[in-house]
PDB file of N, CA and C in Angstrom:
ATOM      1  N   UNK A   1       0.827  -1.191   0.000  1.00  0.00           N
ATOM      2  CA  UNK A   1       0.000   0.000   0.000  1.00  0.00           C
ATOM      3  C   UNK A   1       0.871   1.254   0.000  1.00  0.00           C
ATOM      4  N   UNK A   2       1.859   1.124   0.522  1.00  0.00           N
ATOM      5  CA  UNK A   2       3.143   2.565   1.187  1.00  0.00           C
ATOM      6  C   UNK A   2       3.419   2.436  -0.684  1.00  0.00           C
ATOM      7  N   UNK A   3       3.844   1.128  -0.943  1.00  0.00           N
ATOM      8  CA  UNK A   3       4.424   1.589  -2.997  1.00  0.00           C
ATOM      9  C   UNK A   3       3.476   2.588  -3.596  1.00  0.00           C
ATOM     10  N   UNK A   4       2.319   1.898  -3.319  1.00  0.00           N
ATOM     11  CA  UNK A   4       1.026   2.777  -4.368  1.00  0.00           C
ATOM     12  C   UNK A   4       1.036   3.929  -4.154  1.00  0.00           C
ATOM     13  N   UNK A   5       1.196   4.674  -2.878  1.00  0.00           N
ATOM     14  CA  UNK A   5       1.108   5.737  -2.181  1.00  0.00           C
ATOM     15  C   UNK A   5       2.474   6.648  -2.867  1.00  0.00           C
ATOM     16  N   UNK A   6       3.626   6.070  -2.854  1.00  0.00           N
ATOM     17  CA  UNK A   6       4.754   6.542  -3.285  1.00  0.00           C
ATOM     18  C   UNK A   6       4.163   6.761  -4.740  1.00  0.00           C
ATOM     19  N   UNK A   7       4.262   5.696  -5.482  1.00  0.00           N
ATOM     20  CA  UNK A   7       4.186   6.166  -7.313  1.00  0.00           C
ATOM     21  C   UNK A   7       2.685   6.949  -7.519  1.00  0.00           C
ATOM     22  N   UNK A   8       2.040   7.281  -6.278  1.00  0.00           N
ATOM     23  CA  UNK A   8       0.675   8.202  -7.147  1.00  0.00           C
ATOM     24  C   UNK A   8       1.629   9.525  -6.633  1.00  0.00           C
ATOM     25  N   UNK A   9       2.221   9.836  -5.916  1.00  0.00           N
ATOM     26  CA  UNK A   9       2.973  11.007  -5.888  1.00  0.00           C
ATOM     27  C   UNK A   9       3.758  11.512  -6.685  1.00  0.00           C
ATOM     28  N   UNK A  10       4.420  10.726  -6.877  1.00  0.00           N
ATOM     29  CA  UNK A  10       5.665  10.537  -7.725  1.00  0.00           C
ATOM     30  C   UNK A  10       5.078  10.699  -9.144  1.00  0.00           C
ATOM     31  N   UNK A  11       4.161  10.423  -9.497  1.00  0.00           N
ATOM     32  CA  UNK A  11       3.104  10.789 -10.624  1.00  0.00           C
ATOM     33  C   UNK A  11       2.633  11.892 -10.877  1.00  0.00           C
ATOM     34  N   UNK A  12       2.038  12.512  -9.396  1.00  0.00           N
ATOM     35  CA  UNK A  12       1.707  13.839  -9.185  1.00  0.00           C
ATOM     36  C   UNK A  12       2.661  14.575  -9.427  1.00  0.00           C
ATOM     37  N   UNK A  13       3.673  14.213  -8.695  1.00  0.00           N
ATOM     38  CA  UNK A  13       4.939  15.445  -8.931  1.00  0.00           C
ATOM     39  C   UNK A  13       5.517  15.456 -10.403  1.00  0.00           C
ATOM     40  N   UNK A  14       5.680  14.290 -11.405  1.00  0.00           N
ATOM     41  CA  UNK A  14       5.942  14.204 -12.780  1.00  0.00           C
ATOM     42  C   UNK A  14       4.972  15.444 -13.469  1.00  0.00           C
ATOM     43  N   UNK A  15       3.488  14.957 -13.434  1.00  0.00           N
ATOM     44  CA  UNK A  15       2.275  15.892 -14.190  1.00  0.00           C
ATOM     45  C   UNK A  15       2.924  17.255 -13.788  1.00  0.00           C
ATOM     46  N   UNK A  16       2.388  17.618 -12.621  1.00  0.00           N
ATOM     47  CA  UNK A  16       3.130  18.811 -12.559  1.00  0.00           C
ATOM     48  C   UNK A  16       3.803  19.724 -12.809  1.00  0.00           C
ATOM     49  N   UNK A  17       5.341  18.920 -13.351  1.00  0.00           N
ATOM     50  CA  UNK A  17       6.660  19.356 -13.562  1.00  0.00           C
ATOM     51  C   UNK A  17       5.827  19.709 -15.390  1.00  0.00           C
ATOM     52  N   UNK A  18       5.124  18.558 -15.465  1.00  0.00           N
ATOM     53  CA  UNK A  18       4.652  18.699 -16.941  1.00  0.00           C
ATOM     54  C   UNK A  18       3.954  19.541 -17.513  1.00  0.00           C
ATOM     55  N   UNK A  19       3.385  20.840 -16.188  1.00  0.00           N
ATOM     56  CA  UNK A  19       1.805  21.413 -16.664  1.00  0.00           C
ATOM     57  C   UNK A  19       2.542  23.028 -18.047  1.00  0.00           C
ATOM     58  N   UNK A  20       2.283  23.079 -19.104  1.00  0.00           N
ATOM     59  CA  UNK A  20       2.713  24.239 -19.191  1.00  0.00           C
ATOM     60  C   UNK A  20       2.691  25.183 -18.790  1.00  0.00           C
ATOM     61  N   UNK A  21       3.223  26.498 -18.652  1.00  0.00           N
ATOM     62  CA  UNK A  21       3.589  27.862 -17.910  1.00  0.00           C
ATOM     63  C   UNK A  21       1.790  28.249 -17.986  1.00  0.00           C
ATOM     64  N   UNK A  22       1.042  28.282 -19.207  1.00  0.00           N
ATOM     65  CA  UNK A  22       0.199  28.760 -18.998  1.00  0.00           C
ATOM     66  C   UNK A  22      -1.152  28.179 -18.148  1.00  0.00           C
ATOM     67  N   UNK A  23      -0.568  26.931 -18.225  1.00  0.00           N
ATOM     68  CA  UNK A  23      -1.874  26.349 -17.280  1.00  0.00           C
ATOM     69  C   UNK A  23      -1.291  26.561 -15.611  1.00  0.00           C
ATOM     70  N   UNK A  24       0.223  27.188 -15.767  1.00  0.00           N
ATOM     71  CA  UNK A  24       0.441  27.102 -14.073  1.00  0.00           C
ATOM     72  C   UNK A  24      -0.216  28.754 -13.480  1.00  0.00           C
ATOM     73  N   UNK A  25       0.165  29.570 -14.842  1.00  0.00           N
ATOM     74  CA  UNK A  25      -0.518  30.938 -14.267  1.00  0.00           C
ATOM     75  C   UNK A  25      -1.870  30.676 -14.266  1.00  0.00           C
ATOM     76  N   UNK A  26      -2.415  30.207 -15.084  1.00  0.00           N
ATOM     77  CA  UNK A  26      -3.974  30.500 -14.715  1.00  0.00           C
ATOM     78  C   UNK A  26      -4.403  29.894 -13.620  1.00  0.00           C
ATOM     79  N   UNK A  27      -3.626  28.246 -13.280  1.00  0.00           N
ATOM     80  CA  UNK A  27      -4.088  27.866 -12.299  1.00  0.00           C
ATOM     81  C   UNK A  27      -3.780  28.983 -11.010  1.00  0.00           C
ATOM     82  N   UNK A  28      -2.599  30.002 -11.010  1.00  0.00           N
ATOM     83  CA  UNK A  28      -2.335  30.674  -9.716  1.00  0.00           C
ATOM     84  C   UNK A  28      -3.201  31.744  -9.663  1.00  0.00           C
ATOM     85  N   UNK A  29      -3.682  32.194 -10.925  1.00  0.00           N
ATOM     86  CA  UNK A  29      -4.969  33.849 -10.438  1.00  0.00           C
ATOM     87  C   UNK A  29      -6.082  33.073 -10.614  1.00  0.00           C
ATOM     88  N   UNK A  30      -6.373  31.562 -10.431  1.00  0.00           N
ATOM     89  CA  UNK A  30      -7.728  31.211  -9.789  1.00  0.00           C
ATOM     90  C   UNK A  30      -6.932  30.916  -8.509  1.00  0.00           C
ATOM     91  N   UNK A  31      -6.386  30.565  -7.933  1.00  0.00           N
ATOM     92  CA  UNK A  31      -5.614  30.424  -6.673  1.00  0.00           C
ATOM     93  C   UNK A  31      -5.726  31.964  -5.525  1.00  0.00           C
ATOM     94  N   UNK A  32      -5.023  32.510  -6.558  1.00  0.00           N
ATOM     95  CA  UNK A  32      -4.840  34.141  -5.769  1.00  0.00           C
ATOM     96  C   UNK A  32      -6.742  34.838  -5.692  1.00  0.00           C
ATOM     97  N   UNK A  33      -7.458  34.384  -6.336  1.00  0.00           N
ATOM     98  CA  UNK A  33      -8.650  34.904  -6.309  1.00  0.00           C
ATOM     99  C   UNK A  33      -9.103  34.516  -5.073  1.00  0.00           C
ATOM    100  N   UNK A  34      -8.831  32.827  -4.910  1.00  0.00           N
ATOM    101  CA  UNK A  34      -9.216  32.577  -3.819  1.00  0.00           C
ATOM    102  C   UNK A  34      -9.027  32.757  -2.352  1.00  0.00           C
ATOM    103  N   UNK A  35      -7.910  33.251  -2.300  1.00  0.00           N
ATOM    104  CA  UNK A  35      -7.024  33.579  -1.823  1.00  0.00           C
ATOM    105  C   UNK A  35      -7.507  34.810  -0.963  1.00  0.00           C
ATOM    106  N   UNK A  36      -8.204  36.344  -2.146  1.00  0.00           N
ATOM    107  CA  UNK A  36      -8.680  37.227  -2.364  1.00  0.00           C
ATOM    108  C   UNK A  36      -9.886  36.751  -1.315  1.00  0.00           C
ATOM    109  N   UNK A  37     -10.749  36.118  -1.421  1.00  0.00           N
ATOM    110  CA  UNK A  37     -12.048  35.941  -1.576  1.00  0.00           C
ATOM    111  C   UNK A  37     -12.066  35.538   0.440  1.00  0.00           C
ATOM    112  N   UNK A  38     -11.035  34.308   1.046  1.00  0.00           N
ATOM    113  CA  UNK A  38     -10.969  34.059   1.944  1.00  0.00           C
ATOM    114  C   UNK A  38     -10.174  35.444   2.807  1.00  0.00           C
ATOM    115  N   UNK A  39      -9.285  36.250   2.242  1.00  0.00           N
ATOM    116  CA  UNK A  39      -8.703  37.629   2.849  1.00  0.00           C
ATOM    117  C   UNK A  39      -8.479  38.589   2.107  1.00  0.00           C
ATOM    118  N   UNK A  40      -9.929  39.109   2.274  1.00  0.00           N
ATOM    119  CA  UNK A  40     -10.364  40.012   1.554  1.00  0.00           C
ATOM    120  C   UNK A  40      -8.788  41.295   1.704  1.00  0.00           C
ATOM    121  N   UNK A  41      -8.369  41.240   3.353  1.00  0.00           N
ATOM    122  CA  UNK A  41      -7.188  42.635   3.285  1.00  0.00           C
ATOM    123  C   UNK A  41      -6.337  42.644   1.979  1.00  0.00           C
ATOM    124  N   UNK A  42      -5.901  41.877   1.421  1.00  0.00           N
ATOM    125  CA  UNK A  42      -5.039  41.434  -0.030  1.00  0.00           C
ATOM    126  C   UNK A  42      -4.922  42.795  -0.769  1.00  0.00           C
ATOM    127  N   UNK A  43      -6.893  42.840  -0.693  1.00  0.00           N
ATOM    128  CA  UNK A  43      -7.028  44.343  -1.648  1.00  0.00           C
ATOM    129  C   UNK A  43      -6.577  45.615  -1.438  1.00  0.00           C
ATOM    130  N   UNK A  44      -6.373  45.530  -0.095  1.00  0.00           N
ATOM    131  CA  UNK A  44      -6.200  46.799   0.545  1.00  0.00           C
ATOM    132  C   UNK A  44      -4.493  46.933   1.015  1.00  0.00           C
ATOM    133  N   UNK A  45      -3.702  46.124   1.184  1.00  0.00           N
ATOM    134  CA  UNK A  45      -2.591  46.126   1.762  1.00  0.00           C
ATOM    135  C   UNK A  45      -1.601  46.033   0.332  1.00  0.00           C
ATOM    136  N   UNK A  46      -1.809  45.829  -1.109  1.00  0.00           N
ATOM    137  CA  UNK A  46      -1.311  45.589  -2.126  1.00  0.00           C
ATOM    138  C   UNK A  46      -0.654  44.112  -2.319  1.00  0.00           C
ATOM    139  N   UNK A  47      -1.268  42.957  -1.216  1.00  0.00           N
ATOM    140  CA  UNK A  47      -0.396  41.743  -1.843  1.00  0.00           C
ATOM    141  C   UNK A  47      -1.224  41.591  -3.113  1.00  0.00           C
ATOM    142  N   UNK A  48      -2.610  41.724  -3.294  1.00  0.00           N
ATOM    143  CA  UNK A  48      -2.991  41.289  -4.254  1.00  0.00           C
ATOM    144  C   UNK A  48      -2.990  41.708  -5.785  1.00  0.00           C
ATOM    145  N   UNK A  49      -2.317  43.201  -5.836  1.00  0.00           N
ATOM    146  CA  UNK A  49      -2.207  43.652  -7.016  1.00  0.00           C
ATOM    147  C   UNK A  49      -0.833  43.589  -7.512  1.00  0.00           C
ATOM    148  N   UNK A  50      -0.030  43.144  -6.220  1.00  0.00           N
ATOM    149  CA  UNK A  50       1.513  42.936  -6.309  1.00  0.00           C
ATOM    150  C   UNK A  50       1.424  41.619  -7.835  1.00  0.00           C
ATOM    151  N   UNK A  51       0.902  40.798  -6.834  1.00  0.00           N
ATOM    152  CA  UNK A  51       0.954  39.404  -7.394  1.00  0.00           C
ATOM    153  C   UNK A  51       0.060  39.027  -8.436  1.00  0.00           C
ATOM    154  N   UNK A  52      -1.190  40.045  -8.927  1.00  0.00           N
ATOM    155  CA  UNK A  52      -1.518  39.669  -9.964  1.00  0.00           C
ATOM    156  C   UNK A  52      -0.779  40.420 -11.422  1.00  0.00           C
ATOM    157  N   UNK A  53      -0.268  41.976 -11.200  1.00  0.00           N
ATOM    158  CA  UNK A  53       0.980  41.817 -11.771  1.00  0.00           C
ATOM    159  C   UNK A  53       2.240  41.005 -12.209  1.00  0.00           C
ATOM    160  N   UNK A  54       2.453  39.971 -11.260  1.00  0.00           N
ATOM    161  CA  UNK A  54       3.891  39.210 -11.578  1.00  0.00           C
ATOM    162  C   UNK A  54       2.697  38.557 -12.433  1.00  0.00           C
ATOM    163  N   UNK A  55       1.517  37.654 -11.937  1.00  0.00           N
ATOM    164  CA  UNK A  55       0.882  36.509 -12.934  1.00  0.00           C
ATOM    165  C   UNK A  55       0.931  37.190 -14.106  1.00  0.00           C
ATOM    166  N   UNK A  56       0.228  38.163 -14.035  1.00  0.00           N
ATOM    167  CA  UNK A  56      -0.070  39.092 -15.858  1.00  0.00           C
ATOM    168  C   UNK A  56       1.330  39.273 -16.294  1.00  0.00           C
ATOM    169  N   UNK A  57       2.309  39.848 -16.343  1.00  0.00           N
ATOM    170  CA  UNK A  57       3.376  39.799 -16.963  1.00  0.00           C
ATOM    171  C   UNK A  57       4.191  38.231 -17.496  1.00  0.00           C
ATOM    172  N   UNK A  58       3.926  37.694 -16.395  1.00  0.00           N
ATOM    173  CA  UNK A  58       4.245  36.381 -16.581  1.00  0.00           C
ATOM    174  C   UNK A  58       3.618  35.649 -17.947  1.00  0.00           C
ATOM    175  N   UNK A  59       2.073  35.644 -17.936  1.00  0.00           N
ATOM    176  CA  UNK A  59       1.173  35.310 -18.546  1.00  0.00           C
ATOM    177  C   UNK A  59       1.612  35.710 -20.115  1.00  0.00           C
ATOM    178  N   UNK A  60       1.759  37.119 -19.408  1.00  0.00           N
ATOM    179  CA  UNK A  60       2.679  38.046 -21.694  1.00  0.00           C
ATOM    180  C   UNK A  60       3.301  37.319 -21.835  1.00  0.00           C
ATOM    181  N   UNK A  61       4.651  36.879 -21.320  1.00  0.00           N
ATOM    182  CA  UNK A  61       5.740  36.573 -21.452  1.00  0.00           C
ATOM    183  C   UNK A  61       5.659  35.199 -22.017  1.00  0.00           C
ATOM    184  N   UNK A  62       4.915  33.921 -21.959  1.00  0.00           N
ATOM    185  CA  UNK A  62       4.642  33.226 -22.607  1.00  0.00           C
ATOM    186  C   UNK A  62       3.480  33.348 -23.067  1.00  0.00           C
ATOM    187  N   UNK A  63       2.958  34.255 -23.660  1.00  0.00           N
ATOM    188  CA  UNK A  63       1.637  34.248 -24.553  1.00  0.00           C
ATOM    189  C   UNK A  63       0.769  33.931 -24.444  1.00  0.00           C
ATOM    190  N   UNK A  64       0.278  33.551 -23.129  1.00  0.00           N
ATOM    191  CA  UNK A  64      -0.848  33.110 -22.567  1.00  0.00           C
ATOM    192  C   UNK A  64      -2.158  33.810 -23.091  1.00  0.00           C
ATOM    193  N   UNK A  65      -1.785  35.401 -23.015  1.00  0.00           N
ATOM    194  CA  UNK A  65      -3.505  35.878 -22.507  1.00  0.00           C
ATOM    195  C   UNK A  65      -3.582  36.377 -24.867  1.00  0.00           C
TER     196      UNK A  65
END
């Protein structure tokens, strides 16, 4: 059972390594939304416009949007 447990990780962590850039930003500004949504201060203190800047530039940078 501990093997199975090891290679579904070890699987997980492969996919992963595999996801392209653009499915990792989008997956992070649905992340950071949520993020947003559970602390709301984000809006107000600038983590959240910090960091949806790096995603959006990021996002140009491989051609995402």
């Amino acid at each position: 059972m501990r093997i199975r447990a090891a290679l579904s990780l070890a699987a997980l962590v492969v996919l992963a390594a595999c996801a392209s850039p653009c499915d990792r930003v989008r997956d992070d500004m649905r992340q950071l939304n949520a993020d947003t949504v559970r602390d709301p201060a984000m809006l107000t203190d600038g983590r959240y416009l910090k960091r949806f800047q790096d995603l959006t530039a990021e996002g140009i940078e491989h051609s995402c949007f």
